[in-house]
Protein backbone atom coordinates (compact mmCIF):
# COMPACT_ATOMS: atom_id res chain seq x y z
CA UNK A 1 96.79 84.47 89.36
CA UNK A 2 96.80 88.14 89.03
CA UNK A 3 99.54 90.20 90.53
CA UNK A 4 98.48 93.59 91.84
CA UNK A 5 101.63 95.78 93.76
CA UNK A 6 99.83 97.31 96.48
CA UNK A 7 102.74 100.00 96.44
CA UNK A 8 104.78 101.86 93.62
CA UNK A 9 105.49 105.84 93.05
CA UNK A 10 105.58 107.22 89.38
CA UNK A 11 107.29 110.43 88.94
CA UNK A 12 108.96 112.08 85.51
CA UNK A 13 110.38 115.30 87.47
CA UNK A 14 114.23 115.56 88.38
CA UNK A 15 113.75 116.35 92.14
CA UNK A 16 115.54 115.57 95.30
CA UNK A 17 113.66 112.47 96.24
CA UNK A 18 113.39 110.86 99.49
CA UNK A 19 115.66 108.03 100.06
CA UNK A 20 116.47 105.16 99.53
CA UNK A 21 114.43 105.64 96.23
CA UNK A 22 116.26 105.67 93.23
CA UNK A 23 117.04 109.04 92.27
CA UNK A 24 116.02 108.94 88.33
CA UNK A 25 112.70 109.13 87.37
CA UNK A 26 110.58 106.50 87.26
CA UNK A 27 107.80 107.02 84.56
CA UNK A 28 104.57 105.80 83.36
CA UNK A 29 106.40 103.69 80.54
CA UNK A 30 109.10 102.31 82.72
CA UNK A 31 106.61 101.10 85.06
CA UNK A 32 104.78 99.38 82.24
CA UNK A 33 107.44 97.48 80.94
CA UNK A 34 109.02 96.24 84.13
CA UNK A 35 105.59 95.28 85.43
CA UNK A 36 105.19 93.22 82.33
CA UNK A 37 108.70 91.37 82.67
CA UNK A 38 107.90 90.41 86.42
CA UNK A 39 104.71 88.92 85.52
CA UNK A 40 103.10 91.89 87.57
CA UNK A 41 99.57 92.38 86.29
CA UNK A 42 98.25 96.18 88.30
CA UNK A 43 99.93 98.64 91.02
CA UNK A 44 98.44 101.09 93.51
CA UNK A 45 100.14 104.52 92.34
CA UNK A 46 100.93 106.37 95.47
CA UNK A 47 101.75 110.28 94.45
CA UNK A 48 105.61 110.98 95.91
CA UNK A 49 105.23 113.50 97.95
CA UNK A 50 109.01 115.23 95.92
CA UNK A 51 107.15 115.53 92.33
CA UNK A 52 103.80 117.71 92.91
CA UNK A 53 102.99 116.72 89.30
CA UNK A 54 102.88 112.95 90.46
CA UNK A 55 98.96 113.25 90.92
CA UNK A 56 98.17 114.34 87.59
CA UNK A 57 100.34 111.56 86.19
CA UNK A 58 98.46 109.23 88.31
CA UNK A 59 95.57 110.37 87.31
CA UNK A 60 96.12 109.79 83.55
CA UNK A 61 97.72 106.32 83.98
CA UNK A 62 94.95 104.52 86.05
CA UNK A 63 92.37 106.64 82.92
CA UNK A 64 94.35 104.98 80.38
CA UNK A 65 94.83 101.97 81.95
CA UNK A 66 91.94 101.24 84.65
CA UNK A 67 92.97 97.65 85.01
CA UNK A 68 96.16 98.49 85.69
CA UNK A 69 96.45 101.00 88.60
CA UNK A 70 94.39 102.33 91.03
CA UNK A 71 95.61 105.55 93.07
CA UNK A 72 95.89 106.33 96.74
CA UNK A 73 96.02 110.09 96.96
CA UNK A 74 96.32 112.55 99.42
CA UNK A 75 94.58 115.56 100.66
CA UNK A 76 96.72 118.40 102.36
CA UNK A 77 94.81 118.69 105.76
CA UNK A 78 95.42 122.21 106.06
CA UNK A 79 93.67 122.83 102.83
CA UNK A 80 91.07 125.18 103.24
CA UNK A 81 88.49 123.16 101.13
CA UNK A 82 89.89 119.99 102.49
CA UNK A 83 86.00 119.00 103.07
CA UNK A 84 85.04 120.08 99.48
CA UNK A 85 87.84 117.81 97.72
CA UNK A 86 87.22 114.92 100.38
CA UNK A 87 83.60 115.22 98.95
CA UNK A 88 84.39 114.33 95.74
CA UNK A 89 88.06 112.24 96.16
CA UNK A 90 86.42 108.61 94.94
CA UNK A 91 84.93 110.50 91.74
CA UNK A 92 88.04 110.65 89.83
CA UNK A 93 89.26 107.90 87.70
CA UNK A 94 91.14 104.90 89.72
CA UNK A 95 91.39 107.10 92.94
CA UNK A 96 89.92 104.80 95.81
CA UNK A 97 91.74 105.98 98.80
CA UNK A 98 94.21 108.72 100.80
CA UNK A 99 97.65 107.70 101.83
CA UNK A 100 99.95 110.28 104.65
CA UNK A 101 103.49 109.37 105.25
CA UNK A 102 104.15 112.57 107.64
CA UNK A 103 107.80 112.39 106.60
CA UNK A 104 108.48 116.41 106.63
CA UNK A 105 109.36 117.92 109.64
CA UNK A 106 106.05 120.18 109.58
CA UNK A 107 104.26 117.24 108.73
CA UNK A 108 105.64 115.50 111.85
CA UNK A 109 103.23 116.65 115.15
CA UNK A 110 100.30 116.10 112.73
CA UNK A 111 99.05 112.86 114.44
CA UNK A 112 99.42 114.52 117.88
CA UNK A 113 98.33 118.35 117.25
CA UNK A 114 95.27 117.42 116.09
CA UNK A 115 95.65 118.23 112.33
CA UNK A 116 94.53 114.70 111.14
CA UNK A 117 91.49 114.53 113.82
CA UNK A 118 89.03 116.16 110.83
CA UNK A 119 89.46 113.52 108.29
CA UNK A 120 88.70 109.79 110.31
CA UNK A 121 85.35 110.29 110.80
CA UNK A 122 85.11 112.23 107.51
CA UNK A 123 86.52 109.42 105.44
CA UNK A 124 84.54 107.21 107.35
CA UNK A 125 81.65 108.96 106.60
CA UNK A 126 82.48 108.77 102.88
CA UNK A 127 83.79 105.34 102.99
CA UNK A 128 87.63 106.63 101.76
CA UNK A 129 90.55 103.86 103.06
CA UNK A 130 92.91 105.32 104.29
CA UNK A 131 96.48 103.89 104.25
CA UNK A 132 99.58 105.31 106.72
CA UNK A 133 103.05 105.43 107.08
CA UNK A 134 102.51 103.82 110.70
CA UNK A 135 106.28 103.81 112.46
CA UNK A 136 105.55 105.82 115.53
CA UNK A 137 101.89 105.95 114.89
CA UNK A 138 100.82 102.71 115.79
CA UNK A 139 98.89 103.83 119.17
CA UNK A 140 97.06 106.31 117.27
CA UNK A 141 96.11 103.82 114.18
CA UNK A 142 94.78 101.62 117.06
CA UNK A 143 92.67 104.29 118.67
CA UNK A 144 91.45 105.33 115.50
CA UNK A 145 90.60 102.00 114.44
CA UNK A 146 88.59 101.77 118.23
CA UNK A 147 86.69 105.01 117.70
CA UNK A 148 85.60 104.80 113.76
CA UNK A 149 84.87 101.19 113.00
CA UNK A 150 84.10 101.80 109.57
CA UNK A 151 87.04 103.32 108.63
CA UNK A 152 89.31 101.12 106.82
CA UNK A 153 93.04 101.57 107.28
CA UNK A 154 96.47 99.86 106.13
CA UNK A 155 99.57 100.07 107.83
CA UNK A 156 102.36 100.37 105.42
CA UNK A 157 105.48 98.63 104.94
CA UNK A 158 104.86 95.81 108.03
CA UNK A 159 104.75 99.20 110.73
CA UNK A 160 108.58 98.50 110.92
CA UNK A 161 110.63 101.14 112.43
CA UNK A 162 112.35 102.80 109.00
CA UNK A 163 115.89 103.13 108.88
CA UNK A 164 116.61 99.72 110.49
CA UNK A 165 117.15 96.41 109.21
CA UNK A 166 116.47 92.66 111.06
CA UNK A 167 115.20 92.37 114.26
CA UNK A 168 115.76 96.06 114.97
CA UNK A 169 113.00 97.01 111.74
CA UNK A 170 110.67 94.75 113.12
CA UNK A 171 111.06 95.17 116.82
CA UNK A 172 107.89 96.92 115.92
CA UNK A 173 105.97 94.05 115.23
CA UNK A 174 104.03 92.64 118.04
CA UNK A 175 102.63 96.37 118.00
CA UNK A 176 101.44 95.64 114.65
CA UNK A 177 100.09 92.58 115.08
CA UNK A 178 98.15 93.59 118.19
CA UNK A 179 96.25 96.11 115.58
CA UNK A 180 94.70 92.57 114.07
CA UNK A 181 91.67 92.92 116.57
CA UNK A 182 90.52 95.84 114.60
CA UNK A 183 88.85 94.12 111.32
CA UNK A 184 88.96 97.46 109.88
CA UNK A 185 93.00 97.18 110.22
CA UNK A 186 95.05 95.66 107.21
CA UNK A 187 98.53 95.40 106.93
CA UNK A 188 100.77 95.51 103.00
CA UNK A 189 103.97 93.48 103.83
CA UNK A 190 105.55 96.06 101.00
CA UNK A 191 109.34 96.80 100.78
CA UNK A 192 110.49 93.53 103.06
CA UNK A 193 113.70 93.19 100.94
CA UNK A 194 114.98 96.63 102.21
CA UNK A 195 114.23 95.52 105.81
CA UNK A 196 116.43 92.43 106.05
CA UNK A 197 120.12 91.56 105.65
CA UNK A 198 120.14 88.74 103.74
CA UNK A 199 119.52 88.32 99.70
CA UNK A 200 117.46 86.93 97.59
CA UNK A 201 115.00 84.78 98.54
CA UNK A 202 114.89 86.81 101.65
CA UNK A 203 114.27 83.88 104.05
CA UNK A 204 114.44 85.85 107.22
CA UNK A 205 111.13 87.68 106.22
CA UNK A 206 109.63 84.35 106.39
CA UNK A 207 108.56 84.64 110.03
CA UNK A 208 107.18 88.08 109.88
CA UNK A 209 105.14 86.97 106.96
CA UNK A 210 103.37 83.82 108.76
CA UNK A 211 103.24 85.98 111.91
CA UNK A 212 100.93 89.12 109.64
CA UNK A 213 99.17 86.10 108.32
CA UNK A 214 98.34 84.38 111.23
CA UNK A 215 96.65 87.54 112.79
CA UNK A 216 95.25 89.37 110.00
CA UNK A 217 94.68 86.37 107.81
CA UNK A 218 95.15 86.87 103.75
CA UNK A 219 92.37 89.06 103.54
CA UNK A 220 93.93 91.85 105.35
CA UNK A 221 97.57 91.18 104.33
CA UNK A 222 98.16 92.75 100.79
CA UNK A 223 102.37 91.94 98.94
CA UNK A 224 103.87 94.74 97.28
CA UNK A 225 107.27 96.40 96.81
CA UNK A 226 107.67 100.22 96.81
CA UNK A 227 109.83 98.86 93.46
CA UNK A 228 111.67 102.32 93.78
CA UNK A 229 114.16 101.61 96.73
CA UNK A 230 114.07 97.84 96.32
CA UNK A 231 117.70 95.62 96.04
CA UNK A 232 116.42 93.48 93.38
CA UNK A 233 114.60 93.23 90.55
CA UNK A 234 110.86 92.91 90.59
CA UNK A 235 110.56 89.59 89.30
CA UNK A 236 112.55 88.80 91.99
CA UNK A 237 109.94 90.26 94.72
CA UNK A 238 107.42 88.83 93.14
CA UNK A 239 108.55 85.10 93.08
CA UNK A 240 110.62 85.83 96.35
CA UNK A 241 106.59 85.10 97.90
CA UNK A 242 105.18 82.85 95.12
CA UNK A 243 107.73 80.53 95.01
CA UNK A 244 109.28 80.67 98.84
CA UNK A 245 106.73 80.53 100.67
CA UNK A 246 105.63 76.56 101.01
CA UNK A 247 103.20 76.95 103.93
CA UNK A 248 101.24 79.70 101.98
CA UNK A 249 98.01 77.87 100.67
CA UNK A 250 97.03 78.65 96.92
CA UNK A 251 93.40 80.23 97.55
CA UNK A 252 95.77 82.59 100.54
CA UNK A 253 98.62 82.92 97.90
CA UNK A 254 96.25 84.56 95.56
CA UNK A 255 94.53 86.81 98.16
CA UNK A 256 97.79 88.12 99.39
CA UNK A 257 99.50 88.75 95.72
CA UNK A 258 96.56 90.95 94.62
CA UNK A 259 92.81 89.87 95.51
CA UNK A 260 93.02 91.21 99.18
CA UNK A 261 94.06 94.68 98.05
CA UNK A 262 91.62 94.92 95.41
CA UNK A 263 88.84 93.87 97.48
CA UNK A 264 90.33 96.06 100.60
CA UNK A 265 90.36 99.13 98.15
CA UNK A 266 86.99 98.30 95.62
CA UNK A 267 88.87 98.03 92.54
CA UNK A 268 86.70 96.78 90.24
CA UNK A 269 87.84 95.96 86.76
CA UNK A 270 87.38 97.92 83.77
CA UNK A 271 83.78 97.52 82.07
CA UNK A 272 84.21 95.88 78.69
């Protein structure tokens, strides 16, 4: 079984980051080596939105190593050639999507002033997934699911409400799991560790896992860890699913750990 982290940030510049992130870089290199001691085989590089040289690094690590990452990108709305580098965003090497977290304060009204409204049918147009920071924005994803069917979107991080932990992170959840009628909805169950009280194995984020599963099925339910901010290692997130989770079939297990989010995104491998 392949391993593909549907979330991780690479960044080399000492900024302020956002927290809980670790504050020290965390570089191409890094990522390399502690993806090979947690048995992790690819990652979906999302540019940090505190290092605006986290693109180009992107950019060269899935080109030197197109098995190993793929990018999700983003496209500043306001741009005034936003339509010109939408055109084109799936013609550089490893990018296959957008991701917006709207975590600034400007960046904040953006789902309800109308900034976003050019880019769904847009991407949909041009076949670009789209994944979102959802908490708060889970109404919207659901309209915009309704009115552009062939857009397909993820909700990050379970749609929990950030800055909680327990019951209170996931009081967002039957929200989320409503969003499962939409089959151009998906869901990455990334960063659970951060979410829950309890250590390692993390057995409380058993339930929300069978609950994503049951509605969205493996397919549309993609494991990661935003590796960044999480309280353990990443061999520890990693078998924290593969080896915790008896009611997860083998053909799901695999789907879930890396196949879904591949498929989801159309990451192909590397011609030989």
């Amino acid at each position: 079984m392949k391993i593909v982290d549907a979330q991780i940030h690479i960044w080399e510049q000492e900024v302020d980051v956002v927290p809980p992130h670790r504050r020290e870089p965390f570089g191409l290199d890094e990522a390399l080596r502690e993806m090979d001691k947690a048995g992790v085989h690819g990652a979906v590089l999302h540019p940090p939105s505190w290092d605006l040289g986290s693109l180009s690094l992107a950019l060269g690590a899935a080109k030197r190593f197109p098995d190993r990452f793929a990018i999700l990108g983003r496209i500043d709305p306001l741009a005034p050639d936003r339509l010109d580098q939408l055109a084109g965003w799936l013609d550089q090497p490893g990018v296959l999507g957008l991701r917006y977290t709207f975590l600034k304060p400007h960046e904040q009204t953006w789902m309800d002033d109308g900034t976003m409204d050019w880019l769904w049918p847009q991407a949909e147009q041009r076949d670009v997934p789209i994944a979102l920071l959802s908490d708060g924005y889970l109404a919207h994803v659901d309209r915009i699911a309704e009115r552009h069917p062939g857009l397909r979107l993820i909700v990050d991080h379970f749609g929990v409400r950030r800055g909680n932990v327990d019951e209170a992170a996931f009081a967002s959840l039957p929200d989320v799991l409503a969003l499962a009628r939409h089959p151009n909805v998906a869901v990455k169950i990334t960063g659970g560790p951060q979410y829950v009280s309890d250590g390692y194995p993390f057995v409380s984020l058993l339930s929300y896992y069978r609950a994503i599963h049951d509605a969205f099925g493996p397919e549309r339910m993609f494991w990661g860890t935003d590796i960044t901010r999480m309280p353990c290692t990443w061999r520890e997130c990693v078998t924290a699913f593969t080896e915790h989770q008896p009611w997860c079939p083998a053909d799901d297990m695999r789907l879930i750990m890396g196949d879904g989010i591949k498929r989801w995104l159309g990451w192909r491998d590397a011609a030989r």
